[in-house]
PDB file of N, CA and C in Angstrom:
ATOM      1  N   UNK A   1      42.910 158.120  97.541  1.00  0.00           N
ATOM      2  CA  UNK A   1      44.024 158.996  97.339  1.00  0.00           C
ATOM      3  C   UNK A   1      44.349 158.984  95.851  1.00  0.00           C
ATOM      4  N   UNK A   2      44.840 160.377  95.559  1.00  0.00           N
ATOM      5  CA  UNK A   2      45.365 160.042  93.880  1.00  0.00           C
ATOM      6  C   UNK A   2      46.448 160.791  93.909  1.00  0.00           C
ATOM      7  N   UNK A   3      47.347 160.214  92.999  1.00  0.00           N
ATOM      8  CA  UNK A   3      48.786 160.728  92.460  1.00  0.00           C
ATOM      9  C   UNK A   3      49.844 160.777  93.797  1.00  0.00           C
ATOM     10  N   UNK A   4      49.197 159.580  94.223  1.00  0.00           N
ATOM     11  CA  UNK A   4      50.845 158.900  95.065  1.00  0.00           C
ATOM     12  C   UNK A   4      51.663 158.258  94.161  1.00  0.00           C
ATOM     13  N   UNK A   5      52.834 159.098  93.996  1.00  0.00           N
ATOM     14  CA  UNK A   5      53.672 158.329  93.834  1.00  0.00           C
ATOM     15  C   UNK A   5      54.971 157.565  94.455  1.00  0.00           C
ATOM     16  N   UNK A   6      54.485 157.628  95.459  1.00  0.00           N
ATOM     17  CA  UNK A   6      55.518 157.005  96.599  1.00  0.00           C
ATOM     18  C   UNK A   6      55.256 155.398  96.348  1.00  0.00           C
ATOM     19  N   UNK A   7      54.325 155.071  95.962  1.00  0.00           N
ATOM     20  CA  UNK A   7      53.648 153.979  95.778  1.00  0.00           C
ATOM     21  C   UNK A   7      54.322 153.323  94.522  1.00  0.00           C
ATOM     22  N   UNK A   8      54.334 153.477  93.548  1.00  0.00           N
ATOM     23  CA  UNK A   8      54.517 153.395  92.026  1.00  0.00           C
ATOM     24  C   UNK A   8      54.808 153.919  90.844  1.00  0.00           C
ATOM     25  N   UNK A   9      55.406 153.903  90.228  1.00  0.00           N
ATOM     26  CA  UNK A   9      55.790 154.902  88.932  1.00  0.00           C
ATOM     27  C   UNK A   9      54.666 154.514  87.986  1.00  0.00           C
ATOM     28  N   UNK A  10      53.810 153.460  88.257  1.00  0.00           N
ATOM     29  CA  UNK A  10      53.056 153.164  87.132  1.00  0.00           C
ATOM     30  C   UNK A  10      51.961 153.816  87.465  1.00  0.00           C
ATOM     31  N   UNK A  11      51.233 155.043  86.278  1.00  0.00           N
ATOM     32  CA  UNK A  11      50.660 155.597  86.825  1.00  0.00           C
ATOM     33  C   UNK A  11      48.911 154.960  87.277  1.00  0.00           C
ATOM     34  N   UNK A  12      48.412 153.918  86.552  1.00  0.00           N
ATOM     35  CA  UNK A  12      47.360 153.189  87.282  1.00  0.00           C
ATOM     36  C   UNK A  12      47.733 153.035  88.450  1.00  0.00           C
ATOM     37  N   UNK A  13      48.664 152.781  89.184  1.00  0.00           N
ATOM     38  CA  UNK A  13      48.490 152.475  91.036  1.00  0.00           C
ATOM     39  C   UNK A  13      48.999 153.487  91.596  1.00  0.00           C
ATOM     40  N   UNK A  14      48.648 154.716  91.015  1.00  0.00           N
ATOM     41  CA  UNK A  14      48.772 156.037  91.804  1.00  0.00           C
ATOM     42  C   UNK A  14      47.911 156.787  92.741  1.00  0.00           C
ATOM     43  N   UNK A  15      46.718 155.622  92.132  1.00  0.00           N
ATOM     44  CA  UNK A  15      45.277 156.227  93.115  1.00  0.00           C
ATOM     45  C   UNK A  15      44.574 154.840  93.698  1.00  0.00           C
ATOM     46  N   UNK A  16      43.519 155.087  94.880  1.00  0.00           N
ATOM     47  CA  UNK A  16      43.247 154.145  95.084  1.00  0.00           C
ATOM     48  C   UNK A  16      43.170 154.208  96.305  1.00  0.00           C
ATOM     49  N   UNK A  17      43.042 153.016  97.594  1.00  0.00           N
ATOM     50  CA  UNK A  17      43.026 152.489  98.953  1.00  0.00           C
ATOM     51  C   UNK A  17      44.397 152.329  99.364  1.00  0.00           C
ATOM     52  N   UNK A  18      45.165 153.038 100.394  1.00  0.00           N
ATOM     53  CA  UNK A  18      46.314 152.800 100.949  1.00  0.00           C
ATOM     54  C   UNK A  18      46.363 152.201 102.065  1.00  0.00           C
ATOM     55  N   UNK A  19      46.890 151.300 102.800  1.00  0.00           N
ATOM     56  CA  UNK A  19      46.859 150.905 104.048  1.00  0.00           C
ATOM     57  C   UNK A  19      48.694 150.765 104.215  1.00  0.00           C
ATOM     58  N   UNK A  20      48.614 151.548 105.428  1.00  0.00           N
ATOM     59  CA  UNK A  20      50.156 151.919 106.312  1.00  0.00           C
ATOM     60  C   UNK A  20      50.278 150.775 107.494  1.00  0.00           C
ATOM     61  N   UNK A  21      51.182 149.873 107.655  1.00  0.00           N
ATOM     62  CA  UNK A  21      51.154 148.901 108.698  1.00  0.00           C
ATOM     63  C   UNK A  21      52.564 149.249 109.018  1.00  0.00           C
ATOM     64  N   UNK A  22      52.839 148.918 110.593  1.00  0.00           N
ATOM     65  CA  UNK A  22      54.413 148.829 110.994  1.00  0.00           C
ATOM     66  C   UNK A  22      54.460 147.447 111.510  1.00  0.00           C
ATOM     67  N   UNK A  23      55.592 146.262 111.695  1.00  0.00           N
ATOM     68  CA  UNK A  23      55.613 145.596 111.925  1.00  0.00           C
ATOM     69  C   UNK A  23      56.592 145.402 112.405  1.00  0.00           C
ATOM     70  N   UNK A  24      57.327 144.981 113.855  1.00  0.00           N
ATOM     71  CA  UNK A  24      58.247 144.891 114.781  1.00  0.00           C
ATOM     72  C   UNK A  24      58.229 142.711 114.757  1.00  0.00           C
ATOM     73  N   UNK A  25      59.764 142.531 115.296  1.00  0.00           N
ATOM     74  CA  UNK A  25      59.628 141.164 115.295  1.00  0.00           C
ATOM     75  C   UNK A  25      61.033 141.434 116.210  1.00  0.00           C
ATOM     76  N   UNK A  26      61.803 140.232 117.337  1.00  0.00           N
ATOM     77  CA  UNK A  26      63.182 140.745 117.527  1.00  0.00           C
ATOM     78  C   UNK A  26      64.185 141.096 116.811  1.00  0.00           C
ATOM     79  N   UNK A  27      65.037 141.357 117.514  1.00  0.00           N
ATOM     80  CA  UNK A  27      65.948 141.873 116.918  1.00  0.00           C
ATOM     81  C   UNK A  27      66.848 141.218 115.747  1.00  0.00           C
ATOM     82  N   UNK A  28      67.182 140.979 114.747  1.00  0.00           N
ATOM     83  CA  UNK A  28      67.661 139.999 113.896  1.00  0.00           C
ATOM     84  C   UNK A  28      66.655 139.095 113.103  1.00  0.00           C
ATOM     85  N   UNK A  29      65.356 139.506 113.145  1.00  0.00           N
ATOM     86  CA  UNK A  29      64.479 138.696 112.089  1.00  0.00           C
ATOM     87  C   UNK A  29      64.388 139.274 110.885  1.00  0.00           C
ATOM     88  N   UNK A  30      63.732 138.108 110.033  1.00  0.00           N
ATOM     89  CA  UNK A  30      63.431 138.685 108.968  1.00  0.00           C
ATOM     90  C   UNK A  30      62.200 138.878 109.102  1.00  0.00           C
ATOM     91  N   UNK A  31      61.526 139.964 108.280  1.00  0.00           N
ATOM     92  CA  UNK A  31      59.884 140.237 108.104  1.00  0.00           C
ATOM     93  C   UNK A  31      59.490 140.278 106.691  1.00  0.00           C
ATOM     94  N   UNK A  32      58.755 139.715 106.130  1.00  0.00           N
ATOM     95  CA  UNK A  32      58.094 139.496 104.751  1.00  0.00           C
ATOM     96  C   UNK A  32      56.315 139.860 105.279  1.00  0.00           C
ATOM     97  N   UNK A  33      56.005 140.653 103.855  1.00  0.00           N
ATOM     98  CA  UNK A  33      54.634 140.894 104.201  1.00  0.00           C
ATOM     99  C   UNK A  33      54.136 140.509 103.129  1.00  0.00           C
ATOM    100  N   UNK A  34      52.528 139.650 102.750  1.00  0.00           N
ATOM    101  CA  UNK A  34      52.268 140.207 101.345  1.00  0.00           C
ATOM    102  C   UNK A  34      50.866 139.888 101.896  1.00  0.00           C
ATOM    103  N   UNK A  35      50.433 140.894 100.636  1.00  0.00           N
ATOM    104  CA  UNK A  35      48.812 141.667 100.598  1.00  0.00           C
ATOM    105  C   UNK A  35      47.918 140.009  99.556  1.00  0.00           C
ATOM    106  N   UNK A  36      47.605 139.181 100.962  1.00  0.00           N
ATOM    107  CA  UNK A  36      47.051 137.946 100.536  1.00  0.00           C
ATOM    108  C   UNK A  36      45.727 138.691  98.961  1.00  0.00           C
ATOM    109  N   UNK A  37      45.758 137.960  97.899  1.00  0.00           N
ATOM    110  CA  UNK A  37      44.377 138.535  97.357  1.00  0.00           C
ATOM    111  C   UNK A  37      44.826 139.783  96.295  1.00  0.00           C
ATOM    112  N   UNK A  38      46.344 140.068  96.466  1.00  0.00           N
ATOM    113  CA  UNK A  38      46.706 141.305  95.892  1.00  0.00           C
ATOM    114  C   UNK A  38      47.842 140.944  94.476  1.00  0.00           C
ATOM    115  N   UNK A  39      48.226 141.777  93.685  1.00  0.00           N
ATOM    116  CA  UNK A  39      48.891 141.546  92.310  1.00  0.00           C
ATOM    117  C   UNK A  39      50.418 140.934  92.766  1.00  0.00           C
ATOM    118  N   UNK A  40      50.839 141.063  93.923  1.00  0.00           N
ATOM    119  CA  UNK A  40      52.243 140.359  93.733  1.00  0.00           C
ATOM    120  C   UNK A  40      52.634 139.167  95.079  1.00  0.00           C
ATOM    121  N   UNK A  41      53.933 139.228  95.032  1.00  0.00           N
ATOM    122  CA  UNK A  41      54.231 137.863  96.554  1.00  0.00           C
ATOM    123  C   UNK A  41      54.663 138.729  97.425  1.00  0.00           C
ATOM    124  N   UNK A  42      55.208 137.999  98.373  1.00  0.00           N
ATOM    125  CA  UNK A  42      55.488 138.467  99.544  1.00  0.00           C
ATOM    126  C   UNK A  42      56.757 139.484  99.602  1.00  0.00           C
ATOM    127  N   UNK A  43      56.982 140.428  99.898  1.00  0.00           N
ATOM    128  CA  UNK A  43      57.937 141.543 100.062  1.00  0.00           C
ATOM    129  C   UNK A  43      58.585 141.411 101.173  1.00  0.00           C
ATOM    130  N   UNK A  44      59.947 141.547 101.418  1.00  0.00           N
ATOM    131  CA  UNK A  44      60.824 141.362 102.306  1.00  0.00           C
ATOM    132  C   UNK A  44      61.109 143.213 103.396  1.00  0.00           C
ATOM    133  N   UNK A  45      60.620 143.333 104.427  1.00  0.00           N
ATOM    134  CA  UNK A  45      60.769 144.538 105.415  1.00  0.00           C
ATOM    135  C   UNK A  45      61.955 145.004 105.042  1.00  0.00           C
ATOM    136  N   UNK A  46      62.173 146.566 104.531  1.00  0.00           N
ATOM    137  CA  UNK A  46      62.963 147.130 105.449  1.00  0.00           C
ATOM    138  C   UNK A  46      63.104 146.879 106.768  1.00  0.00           C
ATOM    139  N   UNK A  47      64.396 147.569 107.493  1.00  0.00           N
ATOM    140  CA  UNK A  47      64.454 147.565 109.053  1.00  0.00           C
ATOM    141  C   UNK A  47      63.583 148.730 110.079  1.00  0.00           C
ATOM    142  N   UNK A  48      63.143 149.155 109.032  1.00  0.00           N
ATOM    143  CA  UNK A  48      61.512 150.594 109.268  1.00  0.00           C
ATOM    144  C   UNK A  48      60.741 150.054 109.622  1.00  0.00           C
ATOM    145  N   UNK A  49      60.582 148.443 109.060  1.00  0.00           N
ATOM    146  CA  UNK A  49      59.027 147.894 109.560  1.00  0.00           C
ATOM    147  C   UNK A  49      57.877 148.457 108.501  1.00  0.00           C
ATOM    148  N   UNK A  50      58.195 149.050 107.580  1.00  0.00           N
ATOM    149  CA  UNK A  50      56.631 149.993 107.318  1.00  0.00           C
ATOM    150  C   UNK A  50      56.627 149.374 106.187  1.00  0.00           C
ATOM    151  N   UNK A  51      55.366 148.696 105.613  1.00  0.00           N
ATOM    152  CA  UNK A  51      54.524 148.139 104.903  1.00  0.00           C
ATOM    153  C   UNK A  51      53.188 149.724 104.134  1.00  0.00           C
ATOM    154  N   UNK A  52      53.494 149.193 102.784  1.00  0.00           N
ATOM    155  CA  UNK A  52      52.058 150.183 102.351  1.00  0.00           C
ATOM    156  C   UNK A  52      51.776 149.212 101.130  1.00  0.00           C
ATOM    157  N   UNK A  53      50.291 148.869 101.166  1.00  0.00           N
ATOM    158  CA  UNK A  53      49.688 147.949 100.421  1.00  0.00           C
ATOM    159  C   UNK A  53      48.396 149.090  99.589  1.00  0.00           C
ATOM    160  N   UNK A  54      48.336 148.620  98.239  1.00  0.00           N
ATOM    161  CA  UNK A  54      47.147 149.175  98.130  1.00  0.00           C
ATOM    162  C   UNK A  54      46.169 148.600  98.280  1.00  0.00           C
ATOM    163  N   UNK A  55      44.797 148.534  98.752  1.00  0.00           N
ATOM    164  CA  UNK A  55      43.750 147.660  99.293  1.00  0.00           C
ATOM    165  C   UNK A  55      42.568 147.978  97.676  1.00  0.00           C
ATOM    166  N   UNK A  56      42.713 146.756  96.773  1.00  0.00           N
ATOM    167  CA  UNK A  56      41.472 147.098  96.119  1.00  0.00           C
ATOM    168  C   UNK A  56      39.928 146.266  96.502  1.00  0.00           C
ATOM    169  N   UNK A  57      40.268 145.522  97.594  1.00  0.00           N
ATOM    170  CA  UNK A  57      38.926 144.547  97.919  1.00  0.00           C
ATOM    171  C   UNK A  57      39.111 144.301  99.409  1.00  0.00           C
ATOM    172  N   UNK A  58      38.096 144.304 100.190  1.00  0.00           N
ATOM    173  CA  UNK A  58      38.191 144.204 101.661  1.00  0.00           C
ATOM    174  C   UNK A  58      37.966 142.685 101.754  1.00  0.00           C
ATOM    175  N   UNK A  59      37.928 141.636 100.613  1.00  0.00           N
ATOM    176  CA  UNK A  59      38.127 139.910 100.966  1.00  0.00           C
ATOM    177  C   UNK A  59      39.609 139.785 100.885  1.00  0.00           C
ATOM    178  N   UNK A  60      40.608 140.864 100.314  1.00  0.00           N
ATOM    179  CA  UNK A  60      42.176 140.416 100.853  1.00  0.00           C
ATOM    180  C   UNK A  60      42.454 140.884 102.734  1.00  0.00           C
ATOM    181  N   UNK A  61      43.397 140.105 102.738  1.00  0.00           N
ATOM    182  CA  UNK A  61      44.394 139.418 103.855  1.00  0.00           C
ATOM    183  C   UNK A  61      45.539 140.292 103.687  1.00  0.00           C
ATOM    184  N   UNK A  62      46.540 140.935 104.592  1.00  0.00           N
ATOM    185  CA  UNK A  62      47.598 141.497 104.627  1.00  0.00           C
ATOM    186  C   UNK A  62      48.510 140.236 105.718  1.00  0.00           C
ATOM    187  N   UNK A  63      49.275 139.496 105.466  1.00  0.00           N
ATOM    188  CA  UNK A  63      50.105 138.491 105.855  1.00  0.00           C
ATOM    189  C   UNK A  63      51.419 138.972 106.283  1.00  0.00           C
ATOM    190  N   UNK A  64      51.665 138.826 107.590  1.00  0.00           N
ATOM    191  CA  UNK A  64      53.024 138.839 107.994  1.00  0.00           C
ATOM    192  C   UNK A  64      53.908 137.524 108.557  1.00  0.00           C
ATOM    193  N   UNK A  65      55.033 137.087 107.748  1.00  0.00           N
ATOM    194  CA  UNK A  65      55.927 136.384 108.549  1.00  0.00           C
ATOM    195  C   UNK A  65      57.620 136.724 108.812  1.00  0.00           C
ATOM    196  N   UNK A  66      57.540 136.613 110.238  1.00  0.00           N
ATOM    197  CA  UNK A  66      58.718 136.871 110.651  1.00  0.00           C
ATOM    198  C   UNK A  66      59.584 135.367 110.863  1.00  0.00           C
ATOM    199  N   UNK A  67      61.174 135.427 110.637  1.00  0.00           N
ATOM    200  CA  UNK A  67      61.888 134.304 110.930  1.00  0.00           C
ATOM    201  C   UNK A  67      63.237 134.912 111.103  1.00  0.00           C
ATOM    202  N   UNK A  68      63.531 134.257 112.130  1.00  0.00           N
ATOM    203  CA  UNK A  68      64.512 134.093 112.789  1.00  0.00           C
ATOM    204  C   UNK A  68      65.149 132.966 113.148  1.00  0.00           C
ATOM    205  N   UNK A  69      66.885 132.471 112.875  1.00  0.00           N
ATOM    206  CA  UNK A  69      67.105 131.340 113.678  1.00  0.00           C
ATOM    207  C   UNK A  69      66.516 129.788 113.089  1.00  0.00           C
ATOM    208  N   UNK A  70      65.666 130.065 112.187  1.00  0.00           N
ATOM    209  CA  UNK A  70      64.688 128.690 111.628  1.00  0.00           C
ATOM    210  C   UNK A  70      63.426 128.730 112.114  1.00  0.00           C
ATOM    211  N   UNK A  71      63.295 129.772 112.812  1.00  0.00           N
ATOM    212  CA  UNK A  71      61.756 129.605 113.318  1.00  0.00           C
ATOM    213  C   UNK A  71      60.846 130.756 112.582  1.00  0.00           C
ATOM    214  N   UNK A  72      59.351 130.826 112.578  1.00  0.00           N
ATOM    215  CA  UNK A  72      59.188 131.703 112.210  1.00  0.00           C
ATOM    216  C   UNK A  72      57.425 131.922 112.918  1.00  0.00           C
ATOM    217  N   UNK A  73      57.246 132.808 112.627  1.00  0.00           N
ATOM    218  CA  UNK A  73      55.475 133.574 113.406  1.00  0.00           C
ATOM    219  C   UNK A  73      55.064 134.236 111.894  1.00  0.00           C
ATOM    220  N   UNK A  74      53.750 133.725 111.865  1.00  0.00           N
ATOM    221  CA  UNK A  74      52.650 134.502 111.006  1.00  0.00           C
ATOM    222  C   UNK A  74      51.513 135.114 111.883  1.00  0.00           C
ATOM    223  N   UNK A  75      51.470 136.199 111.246  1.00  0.00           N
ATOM    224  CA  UNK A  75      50.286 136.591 112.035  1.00  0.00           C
ATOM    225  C   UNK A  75      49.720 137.226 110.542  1.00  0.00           C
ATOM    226  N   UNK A  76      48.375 137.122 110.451  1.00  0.00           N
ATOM    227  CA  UNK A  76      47.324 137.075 109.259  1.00  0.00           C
ATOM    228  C   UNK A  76      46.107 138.243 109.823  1.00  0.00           C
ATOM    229  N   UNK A  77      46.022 139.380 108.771  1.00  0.00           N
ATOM    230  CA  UNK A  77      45.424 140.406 109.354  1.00  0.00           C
ATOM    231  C   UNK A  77      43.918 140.152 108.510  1.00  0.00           C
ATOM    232  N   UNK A  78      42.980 140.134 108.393  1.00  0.00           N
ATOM    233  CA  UNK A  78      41.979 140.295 107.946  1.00  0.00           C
ATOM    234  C   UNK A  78      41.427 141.347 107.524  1.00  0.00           C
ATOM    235  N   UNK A  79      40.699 142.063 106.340  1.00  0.00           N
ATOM    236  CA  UNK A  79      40.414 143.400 105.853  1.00  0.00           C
ATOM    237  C   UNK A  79      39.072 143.027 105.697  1.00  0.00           C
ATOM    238  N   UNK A  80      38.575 142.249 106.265  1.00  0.00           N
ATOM    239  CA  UNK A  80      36.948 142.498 105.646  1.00  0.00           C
ATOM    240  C   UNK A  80      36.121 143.633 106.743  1.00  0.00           C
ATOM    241  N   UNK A  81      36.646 144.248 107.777  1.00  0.00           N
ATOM    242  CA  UNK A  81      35.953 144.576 108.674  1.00  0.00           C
ATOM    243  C   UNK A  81      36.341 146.435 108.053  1.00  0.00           C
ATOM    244  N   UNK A  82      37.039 146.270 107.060  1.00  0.00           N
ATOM    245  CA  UNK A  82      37.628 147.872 106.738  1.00  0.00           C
ATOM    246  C   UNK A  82      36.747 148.584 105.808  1.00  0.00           C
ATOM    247  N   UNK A  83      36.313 149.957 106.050  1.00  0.00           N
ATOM    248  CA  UNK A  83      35.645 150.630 104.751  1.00  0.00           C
ATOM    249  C   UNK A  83      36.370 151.688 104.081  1.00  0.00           C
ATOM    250  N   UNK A  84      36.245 151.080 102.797  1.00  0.00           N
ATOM    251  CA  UNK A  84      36.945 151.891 101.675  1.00  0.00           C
ATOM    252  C   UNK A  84      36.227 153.054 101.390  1.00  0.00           C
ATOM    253  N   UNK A  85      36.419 154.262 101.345  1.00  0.00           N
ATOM    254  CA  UNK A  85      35.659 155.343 101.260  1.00  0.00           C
ATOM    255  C   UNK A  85      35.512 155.270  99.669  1.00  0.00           C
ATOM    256  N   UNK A  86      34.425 155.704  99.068  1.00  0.00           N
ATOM    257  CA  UNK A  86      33.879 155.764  97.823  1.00  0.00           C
ATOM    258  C   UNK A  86      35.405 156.639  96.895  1.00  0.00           C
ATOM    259  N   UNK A  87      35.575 156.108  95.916  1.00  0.00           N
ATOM    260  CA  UNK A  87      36.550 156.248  95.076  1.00  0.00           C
ATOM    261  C   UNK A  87      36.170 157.972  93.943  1.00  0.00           C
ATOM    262  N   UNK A  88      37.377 158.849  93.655  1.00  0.00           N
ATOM    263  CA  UNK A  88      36.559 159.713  92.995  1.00  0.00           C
ATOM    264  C   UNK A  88      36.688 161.166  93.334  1.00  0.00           C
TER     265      UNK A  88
END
C-alpha cells in the first residue's frame, strides 16, 4: 500500500505491509499489542480493539496482552506463515 496516512504523518511509513487485527478480552480489560521485531513497544487498545501494524519482515510476532483484575492472557501471533506481496 502507499500513501496511508492513517498510519503516520511520517512520510517513510506511508507505504509498505499493513496488517488489521481486532482483539476482544472481557469486559473491563486492558489490551496492549506490540508488533514483536517492530520499531516501537507495546501500544495500549482503544475500546475498538483494532490494531494496525506495519509488517516489514514475516520473522516478527504481533503480541497481545490483556489484564484485568491482576491477571493477565498473552496470546502471541506468529507472521512467518504470511506473504508479503512484492513491494512497488
Amino acid at each position: 500500500m502507499t500513501g496511508y496516512t492513517g498510519y503516520s504523518g511520517s512520510a517513510e511509513l506511508q507505504s509498505g505491509h499493513y496488517l488489521a487485527l481486532h482483539a476482544a478480552a472481557e469486559a473491563g480489560a486492558t489490551i496492549t499489542v506490540e508488533l514483536v521485531g517492530g520499531t516501537s513497544g507495546p501500544v495500549t487498545l482503544d475500546t475498538d480493539g483494532v490494531s494496525i501494524g506495519r509488517i516489514t519482515d514475516t520473522s516478527q510476532s504481533v503480541r497481545f496482552v490483556a489484564s484485568l483484575n491482576g491477571m493477565t492472557q498473552t496470546v502471541t501471533l506468529a507472521l512467518s506463515d504470511l506473504t508479503l506481496a512484492p513491494e512497488g
